[in-house]
C-alpha atoms as a PDB file:
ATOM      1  CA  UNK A   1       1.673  -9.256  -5.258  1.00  0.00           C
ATOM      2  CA  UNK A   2      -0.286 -11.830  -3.687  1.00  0.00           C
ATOM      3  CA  UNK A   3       1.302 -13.418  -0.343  1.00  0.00           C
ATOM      4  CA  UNK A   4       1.380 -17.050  -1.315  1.00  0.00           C
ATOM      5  CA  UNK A   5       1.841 -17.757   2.379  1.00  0.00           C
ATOM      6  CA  UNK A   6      -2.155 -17.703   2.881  1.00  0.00           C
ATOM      7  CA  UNK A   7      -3.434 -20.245   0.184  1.00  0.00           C
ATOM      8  CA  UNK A   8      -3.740 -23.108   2.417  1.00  0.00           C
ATOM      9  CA  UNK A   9      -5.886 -25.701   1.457  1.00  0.00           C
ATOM     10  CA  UNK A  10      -8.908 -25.853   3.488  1.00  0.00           C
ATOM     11  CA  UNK A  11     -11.039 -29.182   3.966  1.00  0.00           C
ATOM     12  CA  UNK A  12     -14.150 -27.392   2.604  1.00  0.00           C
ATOM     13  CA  UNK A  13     -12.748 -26.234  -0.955  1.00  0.00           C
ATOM     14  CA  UNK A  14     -12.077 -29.815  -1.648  1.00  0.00           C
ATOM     15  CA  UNK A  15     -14.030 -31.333  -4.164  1.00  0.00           C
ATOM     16  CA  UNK A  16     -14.536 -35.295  -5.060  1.00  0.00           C
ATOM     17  CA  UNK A  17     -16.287 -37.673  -7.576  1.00  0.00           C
ATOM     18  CA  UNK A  18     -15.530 -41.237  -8.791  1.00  0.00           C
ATOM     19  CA  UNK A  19     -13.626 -41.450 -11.491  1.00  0.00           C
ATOM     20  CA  UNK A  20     -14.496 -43.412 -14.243  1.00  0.00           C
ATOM     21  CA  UNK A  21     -13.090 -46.706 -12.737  1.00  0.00           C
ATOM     22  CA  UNK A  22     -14.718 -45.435  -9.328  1.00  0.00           C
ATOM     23  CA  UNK A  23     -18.371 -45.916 -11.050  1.00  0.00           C
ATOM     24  CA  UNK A  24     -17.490 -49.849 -12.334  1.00  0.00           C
ATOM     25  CA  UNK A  25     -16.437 -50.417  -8.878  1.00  0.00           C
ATOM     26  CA  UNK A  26     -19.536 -48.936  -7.645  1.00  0.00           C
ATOM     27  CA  UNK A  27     -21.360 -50.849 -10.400  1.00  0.00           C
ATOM     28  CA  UNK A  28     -20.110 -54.301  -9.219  1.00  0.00           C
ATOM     29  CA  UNK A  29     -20.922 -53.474  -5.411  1.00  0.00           C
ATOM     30  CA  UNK A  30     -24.106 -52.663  -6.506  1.00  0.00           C
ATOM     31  CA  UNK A  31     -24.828 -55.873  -8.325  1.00  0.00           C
ATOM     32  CA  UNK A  32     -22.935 -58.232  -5.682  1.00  0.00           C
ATOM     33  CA  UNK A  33     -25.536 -56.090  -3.413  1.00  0.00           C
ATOM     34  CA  UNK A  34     -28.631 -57.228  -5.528  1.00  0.00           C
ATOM     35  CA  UNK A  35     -27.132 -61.013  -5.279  1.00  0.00           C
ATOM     36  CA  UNK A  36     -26.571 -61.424  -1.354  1.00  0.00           C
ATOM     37  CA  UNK A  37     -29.964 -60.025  -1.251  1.00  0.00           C
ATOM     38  CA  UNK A  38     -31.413 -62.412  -3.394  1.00  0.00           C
ATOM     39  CA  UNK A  39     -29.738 -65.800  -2.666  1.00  0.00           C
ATOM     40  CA  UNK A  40     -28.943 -64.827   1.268  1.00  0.00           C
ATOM     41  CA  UNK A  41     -24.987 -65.843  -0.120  1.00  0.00           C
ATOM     42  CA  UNK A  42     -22.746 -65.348   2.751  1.00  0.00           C
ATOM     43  CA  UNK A  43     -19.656 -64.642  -0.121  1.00  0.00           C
ATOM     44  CA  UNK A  44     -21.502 -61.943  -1.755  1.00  0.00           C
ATOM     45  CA  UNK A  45     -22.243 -60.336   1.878  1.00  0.00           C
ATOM     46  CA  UNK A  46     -18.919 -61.075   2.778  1.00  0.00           C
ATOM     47  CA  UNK A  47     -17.266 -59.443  -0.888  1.00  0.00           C
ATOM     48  CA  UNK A  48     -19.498 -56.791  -0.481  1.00  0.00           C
ATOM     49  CA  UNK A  49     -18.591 -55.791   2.809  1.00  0.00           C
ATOM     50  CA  UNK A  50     -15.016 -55.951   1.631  1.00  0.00           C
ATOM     51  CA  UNK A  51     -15.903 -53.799  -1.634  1.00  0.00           C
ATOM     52  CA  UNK A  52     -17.603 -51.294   0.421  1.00  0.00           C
ATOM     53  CA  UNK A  53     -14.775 -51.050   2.889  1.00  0.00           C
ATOM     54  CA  UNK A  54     -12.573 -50.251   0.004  1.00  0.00           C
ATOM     55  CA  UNK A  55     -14.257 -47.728  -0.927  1.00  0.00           C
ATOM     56  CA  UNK A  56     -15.080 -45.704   1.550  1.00  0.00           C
ATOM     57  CA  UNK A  57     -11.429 -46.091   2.772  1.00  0.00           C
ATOM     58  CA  UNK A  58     -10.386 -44.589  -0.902  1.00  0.00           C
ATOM     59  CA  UNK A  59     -12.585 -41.831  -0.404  1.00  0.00           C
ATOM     60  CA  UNK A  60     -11.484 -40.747   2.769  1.00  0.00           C
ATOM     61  CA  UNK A  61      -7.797 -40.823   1.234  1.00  0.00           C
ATOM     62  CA  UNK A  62      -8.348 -39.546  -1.393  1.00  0.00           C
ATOM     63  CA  UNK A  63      -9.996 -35.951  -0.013  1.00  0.00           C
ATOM     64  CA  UNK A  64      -7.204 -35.955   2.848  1.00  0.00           C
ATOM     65  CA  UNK A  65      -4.272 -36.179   0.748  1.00  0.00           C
ATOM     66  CA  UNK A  66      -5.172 -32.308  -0.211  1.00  0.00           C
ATOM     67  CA  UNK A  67      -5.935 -30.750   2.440  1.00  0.00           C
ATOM     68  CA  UNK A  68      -2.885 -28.741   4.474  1.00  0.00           C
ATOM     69  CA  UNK A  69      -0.950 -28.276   1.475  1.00  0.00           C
ATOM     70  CA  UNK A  70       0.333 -24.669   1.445  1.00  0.00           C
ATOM     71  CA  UNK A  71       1.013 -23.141  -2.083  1.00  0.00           C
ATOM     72  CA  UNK A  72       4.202 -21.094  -1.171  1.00  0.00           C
ATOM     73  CA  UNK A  73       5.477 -19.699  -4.778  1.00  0.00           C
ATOM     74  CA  UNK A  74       4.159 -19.748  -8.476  1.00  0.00           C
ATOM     75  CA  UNK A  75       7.199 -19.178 -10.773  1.00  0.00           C
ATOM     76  CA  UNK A  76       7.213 -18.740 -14.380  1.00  0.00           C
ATOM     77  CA  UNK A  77       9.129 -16.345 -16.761  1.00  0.00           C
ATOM     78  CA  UNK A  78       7.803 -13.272 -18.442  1.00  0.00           C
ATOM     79  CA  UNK A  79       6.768 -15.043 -21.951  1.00  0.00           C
ATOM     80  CA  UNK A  80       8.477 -17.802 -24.576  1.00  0.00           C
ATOM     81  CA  UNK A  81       8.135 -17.932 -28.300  1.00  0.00           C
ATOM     82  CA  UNK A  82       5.311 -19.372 -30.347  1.00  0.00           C
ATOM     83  CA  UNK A  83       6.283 -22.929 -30.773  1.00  0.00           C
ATOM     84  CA  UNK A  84       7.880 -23.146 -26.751  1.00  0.00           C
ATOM     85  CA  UNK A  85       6.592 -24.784 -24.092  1.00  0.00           C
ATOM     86  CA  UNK A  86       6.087 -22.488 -20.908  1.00  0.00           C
ATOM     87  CA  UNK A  87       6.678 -23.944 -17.666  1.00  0.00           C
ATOM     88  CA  UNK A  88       5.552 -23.189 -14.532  1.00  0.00           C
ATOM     89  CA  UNK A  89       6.976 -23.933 -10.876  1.00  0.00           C
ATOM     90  CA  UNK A  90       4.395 -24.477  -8.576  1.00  0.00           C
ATOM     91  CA  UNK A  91       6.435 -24.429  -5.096  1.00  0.00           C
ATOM     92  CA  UNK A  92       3.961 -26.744  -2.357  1.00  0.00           C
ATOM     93  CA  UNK A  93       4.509 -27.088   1.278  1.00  0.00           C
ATOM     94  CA  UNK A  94       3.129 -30.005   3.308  1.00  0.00           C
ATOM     95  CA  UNK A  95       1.741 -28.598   7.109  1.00  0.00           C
ATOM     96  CA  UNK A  96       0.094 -31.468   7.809  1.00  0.00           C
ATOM     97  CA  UNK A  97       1.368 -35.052  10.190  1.00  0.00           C
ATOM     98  CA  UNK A  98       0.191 -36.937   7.175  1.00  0.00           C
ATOM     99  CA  UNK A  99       2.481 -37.551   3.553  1.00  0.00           C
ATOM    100  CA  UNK A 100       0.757 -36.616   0.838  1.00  0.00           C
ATOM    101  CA  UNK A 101       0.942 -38.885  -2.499  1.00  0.00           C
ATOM    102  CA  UNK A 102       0.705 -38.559  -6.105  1.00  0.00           C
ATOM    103  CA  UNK A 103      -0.592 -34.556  -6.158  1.00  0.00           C
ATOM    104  CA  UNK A 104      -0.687 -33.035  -9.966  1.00  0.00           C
ATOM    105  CA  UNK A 105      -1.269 -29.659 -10.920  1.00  0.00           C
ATOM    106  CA  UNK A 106      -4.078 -29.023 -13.675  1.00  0.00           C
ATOM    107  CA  UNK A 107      -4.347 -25.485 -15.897  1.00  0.00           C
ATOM    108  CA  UNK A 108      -6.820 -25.511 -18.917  1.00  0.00           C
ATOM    109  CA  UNK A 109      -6.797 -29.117 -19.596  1.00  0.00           C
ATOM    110  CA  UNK A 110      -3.433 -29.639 -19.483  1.00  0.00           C
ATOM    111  CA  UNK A 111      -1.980 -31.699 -16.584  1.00  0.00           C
ATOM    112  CA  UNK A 112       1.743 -31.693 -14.853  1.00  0.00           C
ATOM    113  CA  UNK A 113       3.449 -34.941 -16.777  1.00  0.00           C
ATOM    114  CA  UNK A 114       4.789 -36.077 -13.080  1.00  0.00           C
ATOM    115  CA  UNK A 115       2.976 -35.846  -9.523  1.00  0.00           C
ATOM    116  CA  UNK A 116       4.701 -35.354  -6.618  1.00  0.00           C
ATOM    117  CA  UNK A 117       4.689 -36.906  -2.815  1.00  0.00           C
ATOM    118  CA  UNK A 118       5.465 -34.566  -0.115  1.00  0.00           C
ATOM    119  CA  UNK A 119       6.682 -35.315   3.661  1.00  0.00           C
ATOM    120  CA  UNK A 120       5.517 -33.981   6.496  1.00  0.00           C
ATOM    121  CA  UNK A 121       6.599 -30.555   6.812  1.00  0.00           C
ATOM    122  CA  UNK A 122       8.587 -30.535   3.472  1.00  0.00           C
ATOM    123  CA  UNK A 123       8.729 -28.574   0.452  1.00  0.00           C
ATOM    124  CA  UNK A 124       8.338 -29.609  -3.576  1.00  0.00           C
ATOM    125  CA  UNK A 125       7.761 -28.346  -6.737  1.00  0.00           C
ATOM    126  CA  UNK A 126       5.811 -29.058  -9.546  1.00  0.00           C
ATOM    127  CA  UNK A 127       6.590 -28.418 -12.832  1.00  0.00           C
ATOM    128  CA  UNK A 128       3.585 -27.704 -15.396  1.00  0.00           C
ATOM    129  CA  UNK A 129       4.614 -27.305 -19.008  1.00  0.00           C
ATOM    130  CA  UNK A 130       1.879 -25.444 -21.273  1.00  0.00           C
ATOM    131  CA  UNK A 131       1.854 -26.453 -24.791  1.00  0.00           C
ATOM    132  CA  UNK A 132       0.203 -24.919 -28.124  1.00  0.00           C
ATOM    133  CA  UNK A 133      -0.197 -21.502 -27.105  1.00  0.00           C
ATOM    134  CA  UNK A 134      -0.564 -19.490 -29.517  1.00  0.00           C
ATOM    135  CA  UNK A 135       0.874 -15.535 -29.894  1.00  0.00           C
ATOM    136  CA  UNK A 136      -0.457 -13.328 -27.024  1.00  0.00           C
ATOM    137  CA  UNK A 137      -0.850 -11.907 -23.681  1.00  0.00           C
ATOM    138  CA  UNK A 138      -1.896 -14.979 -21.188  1.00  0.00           C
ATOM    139  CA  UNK A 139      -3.651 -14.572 -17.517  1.00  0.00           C
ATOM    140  CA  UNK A 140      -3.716 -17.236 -15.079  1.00  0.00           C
ATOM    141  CA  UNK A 141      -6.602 -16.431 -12.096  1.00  0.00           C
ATOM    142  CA  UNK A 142      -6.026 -19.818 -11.181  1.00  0.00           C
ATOM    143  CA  UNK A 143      -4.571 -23.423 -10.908  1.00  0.00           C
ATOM    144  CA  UNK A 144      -6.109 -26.925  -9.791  1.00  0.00           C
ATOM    145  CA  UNK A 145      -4.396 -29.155  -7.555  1.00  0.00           C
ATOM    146  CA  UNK A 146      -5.575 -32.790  -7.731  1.00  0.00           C
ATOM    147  CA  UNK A 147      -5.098 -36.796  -6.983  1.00  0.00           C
ATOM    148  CA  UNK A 148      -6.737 -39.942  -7.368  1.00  0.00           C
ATOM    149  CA  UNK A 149      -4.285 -41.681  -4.346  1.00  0.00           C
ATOM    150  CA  UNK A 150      -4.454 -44.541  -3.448  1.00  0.00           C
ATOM    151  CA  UNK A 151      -6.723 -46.490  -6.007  1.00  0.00           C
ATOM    152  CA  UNK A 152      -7.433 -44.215  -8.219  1.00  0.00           C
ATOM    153  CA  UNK A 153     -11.491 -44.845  -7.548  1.00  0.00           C
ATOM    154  CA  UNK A 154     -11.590 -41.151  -7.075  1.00  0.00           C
ATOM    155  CA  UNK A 155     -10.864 -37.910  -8.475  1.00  0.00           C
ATOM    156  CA  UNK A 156     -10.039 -34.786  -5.919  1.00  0.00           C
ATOM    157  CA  UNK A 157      -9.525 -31.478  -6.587  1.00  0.00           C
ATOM    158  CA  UNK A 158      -8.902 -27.492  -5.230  1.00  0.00           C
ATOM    159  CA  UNK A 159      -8.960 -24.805  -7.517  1.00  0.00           C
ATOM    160  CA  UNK A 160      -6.228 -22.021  -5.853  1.00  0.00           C
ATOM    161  CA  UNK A 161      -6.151 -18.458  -7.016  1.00  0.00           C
ATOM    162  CA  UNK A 162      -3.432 -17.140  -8.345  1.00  0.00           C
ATOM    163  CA  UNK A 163      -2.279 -14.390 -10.279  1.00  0.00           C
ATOM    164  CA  UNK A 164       0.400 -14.833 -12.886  1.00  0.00           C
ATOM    165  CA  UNK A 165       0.888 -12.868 -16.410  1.00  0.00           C
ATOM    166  CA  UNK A 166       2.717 -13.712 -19.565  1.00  0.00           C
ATOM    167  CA  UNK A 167       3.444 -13.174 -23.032  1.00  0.00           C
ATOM    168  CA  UNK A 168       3.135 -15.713 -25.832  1.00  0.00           C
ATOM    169  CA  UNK A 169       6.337 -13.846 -28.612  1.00  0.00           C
ATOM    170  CA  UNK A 170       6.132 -14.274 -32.112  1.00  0.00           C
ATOM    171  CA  UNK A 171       7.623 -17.636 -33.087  1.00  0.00           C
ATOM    172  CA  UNK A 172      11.613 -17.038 -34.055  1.00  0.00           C
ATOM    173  CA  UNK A 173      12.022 -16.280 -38.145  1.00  0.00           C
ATOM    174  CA  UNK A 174      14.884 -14.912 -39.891  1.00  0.00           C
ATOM    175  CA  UNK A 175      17.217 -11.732 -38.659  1.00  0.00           C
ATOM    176  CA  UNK A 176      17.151  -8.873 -41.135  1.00  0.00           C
ATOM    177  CA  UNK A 177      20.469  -7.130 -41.417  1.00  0.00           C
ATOM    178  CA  UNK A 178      19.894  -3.346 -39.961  1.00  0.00           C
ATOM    179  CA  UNK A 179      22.533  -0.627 -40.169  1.00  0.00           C
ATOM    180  CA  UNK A 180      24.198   0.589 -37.323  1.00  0.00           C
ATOM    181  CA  UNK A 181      23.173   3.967 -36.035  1.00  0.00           C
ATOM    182  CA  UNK A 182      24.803   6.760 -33.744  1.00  0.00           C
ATOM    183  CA  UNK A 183      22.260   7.747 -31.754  1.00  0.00           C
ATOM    184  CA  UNK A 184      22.374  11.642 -31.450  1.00  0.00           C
ATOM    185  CA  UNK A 185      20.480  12.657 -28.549  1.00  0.00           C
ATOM    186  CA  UNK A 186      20.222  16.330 -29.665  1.00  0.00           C
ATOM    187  CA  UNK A 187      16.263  16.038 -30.939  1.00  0.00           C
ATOM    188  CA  UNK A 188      14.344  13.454 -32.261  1.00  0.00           C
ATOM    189  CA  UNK A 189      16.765  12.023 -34.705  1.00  0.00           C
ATOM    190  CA  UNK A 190      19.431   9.559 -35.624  1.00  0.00           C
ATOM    191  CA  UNK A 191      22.285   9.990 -38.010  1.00  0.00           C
ATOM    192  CA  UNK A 192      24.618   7.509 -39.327  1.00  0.00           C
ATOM    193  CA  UNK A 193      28.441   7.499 -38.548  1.00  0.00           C
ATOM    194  CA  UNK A 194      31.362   5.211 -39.969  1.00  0.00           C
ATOM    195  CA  UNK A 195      34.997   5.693 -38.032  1.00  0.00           C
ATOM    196  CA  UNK A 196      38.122   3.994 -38.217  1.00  0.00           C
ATOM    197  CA  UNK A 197      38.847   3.552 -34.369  1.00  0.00           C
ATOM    198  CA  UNK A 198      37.187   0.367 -32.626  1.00  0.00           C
ATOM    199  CA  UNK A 199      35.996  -3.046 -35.242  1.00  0.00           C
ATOM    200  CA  UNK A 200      32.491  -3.942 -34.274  1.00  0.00           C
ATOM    201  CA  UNK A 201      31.219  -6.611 -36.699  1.00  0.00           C
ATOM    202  CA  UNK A 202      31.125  -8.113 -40.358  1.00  0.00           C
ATOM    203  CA  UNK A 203      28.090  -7.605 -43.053  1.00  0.00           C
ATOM    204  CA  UNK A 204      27.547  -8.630 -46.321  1.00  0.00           C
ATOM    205  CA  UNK A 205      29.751  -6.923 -49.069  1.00  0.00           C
ATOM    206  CA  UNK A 206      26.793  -4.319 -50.945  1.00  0.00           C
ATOM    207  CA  UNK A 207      27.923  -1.927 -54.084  1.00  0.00           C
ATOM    208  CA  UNK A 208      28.042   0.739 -51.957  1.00  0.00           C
ATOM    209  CA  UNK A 209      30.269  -0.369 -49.709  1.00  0.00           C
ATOM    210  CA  UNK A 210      34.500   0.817 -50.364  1.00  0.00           C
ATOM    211  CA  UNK A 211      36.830  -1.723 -51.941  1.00  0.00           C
ATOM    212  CA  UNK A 212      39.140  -0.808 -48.889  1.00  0.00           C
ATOM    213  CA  UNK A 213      36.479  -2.097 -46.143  1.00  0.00           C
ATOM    214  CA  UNK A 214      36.685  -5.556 -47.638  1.00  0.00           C
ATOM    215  CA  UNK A 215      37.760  -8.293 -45.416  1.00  0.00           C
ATOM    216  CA  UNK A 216      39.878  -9.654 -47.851  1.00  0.00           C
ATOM    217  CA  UNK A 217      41.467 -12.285 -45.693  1.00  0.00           C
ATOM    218  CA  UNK A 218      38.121 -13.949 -44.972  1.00  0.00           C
ATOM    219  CA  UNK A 219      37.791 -13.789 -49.245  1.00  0.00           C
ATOM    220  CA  UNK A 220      41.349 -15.898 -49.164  1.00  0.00           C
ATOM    221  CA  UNK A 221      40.018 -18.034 -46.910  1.00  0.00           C
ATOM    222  CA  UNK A 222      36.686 -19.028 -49.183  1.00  0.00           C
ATOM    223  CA  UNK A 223      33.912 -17.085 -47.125  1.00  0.00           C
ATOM    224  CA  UNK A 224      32.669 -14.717 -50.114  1.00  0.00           C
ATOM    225  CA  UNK A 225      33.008 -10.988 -49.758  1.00  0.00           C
ATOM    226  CA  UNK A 226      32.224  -9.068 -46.235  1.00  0.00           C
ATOM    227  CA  UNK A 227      32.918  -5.310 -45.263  1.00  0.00           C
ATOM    228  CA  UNK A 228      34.327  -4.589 -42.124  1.00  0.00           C
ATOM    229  CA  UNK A 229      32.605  -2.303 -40.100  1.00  0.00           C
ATOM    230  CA  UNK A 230      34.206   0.017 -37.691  1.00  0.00           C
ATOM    231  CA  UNK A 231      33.522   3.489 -35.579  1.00  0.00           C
ATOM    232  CA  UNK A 232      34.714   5.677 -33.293  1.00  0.00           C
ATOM    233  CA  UNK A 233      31.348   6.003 -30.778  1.00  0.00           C
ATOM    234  CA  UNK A 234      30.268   3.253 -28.658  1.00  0.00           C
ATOM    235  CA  UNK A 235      26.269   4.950 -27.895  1.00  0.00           C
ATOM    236  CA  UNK A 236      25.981   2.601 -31.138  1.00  0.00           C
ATOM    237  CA  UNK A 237      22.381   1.070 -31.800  1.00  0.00           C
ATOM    238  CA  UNK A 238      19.701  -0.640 -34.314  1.00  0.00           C
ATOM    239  CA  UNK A 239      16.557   0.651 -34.992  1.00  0.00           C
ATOM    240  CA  UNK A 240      14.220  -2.054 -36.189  1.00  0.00           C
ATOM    241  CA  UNK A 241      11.197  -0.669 -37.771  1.00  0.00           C
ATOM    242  CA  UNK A 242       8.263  -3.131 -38.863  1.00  0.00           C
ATOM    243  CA  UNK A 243       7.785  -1.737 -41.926  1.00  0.00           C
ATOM    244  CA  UNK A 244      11.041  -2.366 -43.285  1.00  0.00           C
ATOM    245  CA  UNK A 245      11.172  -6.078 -42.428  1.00  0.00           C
ATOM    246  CA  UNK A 246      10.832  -8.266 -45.186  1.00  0.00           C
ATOM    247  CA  UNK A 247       7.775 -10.970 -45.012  1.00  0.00           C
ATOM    248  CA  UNK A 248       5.467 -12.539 -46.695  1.00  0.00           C
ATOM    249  CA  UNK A 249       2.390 -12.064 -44.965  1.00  0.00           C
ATOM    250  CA  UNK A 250       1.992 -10.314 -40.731  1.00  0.00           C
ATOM    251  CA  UNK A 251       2.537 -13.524 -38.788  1.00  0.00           C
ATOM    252  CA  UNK A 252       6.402 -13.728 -41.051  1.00  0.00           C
ATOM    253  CA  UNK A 253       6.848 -10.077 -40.911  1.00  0.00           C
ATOM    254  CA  UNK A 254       6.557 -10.656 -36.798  1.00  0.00           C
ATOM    255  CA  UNK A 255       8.603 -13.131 -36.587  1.00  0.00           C
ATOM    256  CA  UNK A 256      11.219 -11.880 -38.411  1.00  0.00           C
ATOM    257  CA  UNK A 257      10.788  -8.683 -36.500  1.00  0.00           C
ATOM    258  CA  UNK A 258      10.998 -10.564 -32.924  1.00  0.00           C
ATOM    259  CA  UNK A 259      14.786 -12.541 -34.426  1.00  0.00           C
ATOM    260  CA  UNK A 260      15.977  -8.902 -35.639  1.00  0.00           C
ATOM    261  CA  UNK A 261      15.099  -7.711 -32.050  1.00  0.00           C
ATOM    262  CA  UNK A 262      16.734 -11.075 -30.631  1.00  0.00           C
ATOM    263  CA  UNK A 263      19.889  -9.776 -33.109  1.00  0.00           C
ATOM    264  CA  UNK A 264      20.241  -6.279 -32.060  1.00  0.00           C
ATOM    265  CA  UNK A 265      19.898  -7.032 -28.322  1.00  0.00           C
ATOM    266  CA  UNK A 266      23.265  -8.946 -28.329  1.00  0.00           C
ATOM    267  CA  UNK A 267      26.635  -6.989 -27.524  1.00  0.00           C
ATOM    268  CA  UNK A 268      24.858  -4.512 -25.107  1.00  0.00           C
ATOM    269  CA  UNK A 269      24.069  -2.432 -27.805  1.00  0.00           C
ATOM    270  CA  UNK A 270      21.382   0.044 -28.164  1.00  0.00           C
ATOM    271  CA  UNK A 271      17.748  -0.769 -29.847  1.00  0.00           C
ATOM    272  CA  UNK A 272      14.507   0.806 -30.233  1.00  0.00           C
ATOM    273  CA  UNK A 273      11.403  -0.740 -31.766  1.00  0.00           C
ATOM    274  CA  UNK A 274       9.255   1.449 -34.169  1.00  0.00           C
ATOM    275  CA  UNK A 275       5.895   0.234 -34.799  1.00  0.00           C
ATOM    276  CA  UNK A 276       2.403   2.075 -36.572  1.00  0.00           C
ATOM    277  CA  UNK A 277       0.840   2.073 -33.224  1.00  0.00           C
ATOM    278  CA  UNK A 278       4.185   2.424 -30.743  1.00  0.00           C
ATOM    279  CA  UNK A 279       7.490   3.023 -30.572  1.00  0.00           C
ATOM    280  CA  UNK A 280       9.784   3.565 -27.686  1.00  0.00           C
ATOM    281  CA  UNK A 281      13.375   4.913 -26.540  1.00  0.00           C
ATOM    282  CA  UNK A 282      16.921   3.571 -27.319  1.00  0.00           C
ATOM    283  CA  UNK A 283      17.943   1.322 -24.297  1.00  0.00           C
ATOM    284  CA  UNK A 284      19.791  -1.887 -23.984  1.00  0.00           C
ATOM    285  CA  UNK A 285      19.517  -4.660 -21.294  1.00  0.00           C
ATOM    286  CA  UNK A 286      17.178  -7.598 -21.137  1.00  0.00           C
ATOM    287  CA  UNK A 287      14.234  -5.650 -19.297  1.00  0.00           C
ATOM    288  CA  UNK A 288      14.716  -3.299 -22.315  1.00  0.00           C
ATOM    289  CA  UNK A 289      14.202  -6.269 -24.733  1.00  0.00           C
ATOM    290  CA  UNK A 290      11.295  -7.678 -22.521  1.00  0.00           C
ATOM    291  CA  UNK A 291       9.200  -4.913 -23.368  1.00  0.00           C
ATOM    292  CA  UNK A 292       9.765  -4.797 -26.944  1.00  0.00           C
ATOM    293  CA  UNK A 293       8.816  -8.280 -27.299  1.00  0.00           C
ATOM    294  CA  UNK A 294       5.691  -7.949 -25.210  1.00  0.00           C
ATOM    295  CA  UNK A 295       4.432  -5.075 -27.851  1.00  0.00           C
ATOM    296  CA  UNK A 296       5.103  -7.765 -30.520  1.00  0.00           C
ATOM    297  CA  UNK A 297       3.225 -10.346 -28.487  1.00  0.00           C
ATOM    298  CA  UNK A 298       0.146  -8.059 -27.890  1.00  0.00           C
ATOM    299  CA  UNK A 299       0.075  -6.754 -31.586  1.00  0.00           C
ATOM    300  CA  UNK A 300      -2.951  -8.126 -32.925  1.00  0.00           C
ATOM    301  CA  UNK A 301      -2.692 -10.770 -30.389  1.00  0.00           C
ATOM    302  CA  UNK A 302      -5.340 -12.791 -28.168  1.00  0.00           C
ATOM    303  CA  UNK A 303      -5.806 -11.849 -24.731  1.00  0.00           C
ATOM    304  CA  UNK A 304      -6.370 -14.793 -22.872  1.00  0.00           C
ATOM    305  CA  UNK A 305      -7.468 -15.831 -19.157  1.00  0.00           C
ATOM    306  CA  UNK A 306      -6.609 -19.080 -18.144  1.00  0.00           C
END
């Protein structure tokens, strides 16, 4: 893990340029330049003394108001779905006497919607929302801090290193219903059990299912025909195996596959993902569901550094 507490931005790793504005301004200094020359006009001399003061002054500002900023935490969670923005927390500490103004955060063209001031010897965050990404694993080797305070003649900027991974998951589809299964430890295999001792959830009424499972109370009630489902062993789980998932094509296979994974992870129960290329142990929990969702992520998917 990298200790955040040494990124401290020196004066040296700043970089500035005019921005767009910044070269009219230095356009019309340069002309009101060519006139006092010309016609000896004490105005012009005067308004481009004035013009020139401004921005140097600007300049000056504008490459102080990043330097002694500390970059204390980068936050973020493990991955979102397809579709999601992901947002980062950029935690900033202000060593410096000065306040600095108006400071953004940048990350492959995509800027923090609101910049923030920070006192002397105070703490803020930034928020940085990433939009569009599409299914994968993401890398971020680093993050630019930048301003255009006070008059927006120039553009500053740092480029910090940091070190943050995510996943892009498959955007959310439709949860197929999977069976409940006992999971037998004994080997490398699951059987199925059905007991009359503990209720655990509704499903669909199928031809198969007994007349005397039917929820028949929920039929009074006008909710169609379910079975309820019942059994005696609570090491109950799903296994959710791609190739059963309905879809029309990969991407809706996936995404079906990620909401049946969403599904099976509620109630604490037990789930284990079965891909061609991987499958893994029946476990519970969110770090559990994490890891699942990252192998759905990284099927297939881009790997890219930001």
């Amino acid at each position: 893990m990298r200790n955040w507490r040494k990124i401290i931005l020196k004066n040296e790793r700043i970089y500035i340029l005019p921005t767009t504005l910044g070269f009219y301004f230095l356009a019309i200094i340069f002309v009101l330049f060519v006139i006092s020359l010309s016609y000896a006009h004490s105005l012009a001399f005067t308004t481009t003394f004035i013009f020139v003061s401004i921005v140097m002054t600007s300049a000056i500002y504008t490459h102080y108001n990043l330097a002694n900023v500390k970059l204390l935490a980068l936050k973020g969670p493990e991955g979102c779905f397809e579709g999601e923005d992901y947002s980062l927390v950029l935690t900033l500490e202000n060593i410096g006497r000065g306040i600095k103004f108006d400071l953004l955060a940048k990350l492959d063209g995509q800027v923090s919607f609101k910049g923030v001031s920070l006192e002397s010897q105070s703490k803020n965050d930034i928020i940085l929302s990433l939009v569009g990404l599409k299914r994968g694993s993401y890398k971020i080797e680093r993050i630019t801090l930048t301003t255009s305070f006070p008059f927006g003649i120039f553009f500053s900027w740092v480029h910090i290193p940091v070190t943050k991974n995510f996943f892009i998951y498959p955007a959310r589809g439709q949860a197929q219903h999977l069976p409940l299964l006992d999971i037998a430890r004994e080997g490398n295999w699951t059987r199925y059990v059905k007991g009359k001792d503990e209720f655990l959830e509704h499903k669909k009424f199928e031809n198969t299912d007994s007349w005397a499972d039917v929820d028949w109370k929920a039929y009074a009630r006008g909710k169609g025909l379910w079975t309820k489902c019942y059994s005696a062993n609570p090491n109950l789980g799903y296994q959710i195996i791609f190739e059963q998932i309905n879809g029309e094509n990969f991407e809706i296979k996936l995404q079906n596959t990620c909401e049946s994974l969403l599904s099976s992870a509620t109630g604490n129960k037990y789930f284990s993902l079965k891909l061609p290329h991987y499958q893994n142990e029946y476990a519970n929990g969110p770090e559990h569901l994490a890891i699942c969702l990252g192998q759905l992520a990284k099927w297939e998917g881009k790997e890219v550094t930001l």
